[in-house]
Protein backbone atom coordinates (compact mmCIF):
# COMPACT_ATOMS: atom_id res chain seq x y z
CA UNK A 1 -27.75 10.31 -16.94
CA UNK A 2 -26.77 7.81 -14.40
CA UNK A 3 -23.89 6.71 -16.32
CA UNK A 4 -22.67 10.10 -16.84
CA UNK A 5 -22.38 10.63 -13.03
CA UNK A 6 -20.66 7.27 -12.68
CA UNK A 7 -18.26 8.11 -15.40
CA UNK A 8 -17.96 11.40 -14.01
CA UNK A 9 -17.07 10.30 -10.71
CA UNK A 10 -14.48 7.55 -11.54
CA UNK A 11 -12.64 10.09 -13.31
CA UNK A 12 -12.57 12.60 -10.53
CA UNK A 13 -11.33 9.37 -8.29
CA UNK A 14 -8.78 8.49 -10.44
CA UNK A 15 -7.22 11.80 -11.44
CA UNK A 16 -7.02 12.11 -7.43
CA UNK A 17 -5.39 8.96 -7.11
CA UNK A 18 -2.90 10.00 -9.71
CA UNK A 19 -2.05 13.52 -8.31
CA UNK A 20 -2.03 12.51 -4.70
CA UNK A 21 0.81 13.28 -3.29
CA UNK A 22 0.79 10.21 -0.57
CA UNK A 23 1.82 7.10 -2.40
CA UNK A 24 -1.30 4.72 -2.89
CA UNK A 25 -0.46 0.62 -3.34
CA UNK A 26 -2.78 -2.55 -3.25
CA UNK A 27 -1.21 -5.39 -2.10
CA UNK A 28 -2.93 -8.99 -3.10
CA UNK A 29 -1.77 -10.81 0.53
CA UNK A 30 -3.04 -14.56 -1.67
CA UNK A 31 -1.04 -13.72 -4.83
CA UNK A 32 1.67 -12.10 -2.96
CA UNK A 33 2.18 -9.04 -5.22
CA UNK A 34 1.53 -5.67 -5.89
CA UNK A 35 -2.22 -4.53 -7.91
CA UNK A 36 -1.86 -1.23 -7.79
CA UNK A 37 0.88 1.01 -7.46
CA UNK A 38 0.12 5.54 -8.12
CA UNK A 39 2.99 7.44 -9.92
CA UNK A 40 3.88 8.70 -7.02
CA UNK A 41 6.23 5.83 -6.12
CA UNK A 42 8.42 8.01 -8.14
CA UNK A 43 9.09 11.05 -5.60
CA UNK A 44 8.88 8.53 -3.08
CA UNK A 45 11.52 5.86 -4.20
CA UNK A 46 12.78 7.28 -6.90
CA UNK A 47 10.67 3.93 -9.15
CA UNK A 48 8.59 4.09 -12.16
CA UNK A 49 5.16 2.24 -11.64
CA UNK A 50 6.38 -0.39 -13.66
CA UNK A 51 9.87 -0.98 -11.65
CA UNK A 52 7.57 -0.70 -8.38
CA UNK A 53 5.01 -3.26 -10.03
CA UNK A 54 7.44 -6.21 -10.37
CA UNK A 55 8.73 -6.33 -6.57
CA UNK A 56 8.18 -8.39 -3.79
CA UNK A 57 7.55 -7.08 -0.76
CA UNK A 58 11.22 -8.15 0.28
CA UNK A 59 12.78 -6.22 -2.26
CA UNK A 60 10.96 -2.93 -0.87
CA UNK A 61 10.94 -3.22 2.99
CA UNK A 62 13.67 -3.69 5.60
CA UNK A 63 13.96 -7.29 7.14
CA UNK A 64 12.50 -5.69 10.69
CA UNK A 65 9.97 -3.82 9.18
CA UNK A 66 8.44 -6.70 6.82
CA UNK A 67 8.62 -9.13 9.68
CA UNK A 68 6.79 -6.29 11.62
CA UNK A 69 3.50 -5.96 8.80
CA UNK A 70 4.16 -9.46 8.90
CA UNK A 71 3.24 -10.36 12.69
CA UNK A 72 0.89 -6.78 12.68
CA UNK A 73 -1.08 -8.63 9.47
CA UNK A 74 -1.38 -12.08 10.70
CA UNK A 75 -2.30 -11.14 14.49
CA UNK A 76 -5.21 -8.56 13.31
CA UNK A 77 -6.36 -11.55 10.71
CA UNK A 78 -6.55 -13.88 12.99
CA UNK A 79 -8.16 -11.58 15.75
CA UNK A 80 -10.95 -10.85 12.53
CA UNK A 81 -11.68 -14.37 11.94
CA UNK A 82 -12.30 -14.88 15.57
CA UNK A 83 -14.76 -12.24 15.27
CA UNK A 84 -12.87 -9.40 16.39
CA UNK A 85 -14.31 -5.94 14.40
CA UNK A 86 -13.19 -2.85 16.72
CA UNK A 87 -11.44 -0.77 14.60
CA UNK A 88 -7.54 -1.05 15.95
CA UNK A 89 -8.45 -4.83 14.15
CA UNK A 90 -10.10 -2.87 10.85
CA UNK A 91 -8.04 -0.13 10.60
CA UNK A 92 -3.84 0.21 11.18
CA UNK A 93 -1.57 2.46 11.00
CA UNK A 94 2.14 1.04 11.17
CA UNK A 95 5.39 3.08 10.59
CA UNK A 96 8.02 0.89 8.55
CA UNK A 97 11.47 1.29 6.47
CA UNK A 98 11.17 1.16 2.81
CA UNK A 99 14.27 0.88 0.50
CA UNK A 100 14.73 4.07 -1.98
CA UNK A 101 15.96 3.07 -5.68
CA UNK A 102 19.29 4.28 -4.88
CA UNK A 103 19.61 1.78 -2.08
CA UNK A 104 18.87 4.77 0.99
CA UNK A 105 15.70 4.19 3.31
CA UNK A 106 13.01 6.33 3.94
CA UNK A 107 10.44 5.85 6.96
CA UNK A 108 6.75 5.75 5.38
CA UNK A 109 3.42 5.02 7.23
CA UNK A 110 0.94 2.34 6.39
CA UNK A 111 -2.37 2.33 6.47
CA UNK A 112 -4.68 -0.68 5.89
């Protein structure tokens, strides 16, 4: 029974994920590339999952706004290691310029 709820709810997460409207990614900061991208990359940026997949993050952000989640990232890490847990350290919201497919730029927030 327990596994049926399980099942049962990872499928309800992940057809939400995949209908979402809002464009879901997980970034591996280590690794430097993208884990996770949801279809809807598409209406966003005109690129399939798998075109989105294979980019850096320099091939999808302006220079300004990757230096920006640059310095936002590395200031809020470092504030966390130093023991910092109020939540404008947890939880950011950034506005930033991401590059469309057919080379226009659309604003986007980001939330981490």
């Amino acid at each position: 029974m327990k596994r049926n709820i399980v099942n049962d709810s990872q499928l309800d997460f992940e057809l939400l994920v995949e209908t979402l409207m809002e464009c879901i990614w997980v970034f591996d900061l280590s690794a430097q590339k993208f884990l996770y991208i949801s279809p809807s990359i598409f209406q966003l940026r005109g690129l399939t999952v798998e075109e989105a997949m294979k980019e850096k993050l320099e091939d999808c952000l302006t220079v300004r706004s990757l230096q920006k989640l640059k310095n936002d990232s590395l200031r809020r890490y470092q504030r966390f290691i130093d023991g910092d847990r109020s939540n404008s350290i947890v939880y950011h919201l950034g506005d930033y310029e991401q590059y469309c497919k057919d080379g226009s730029i659309k604003y986007i927030e980001i939330s981490t």
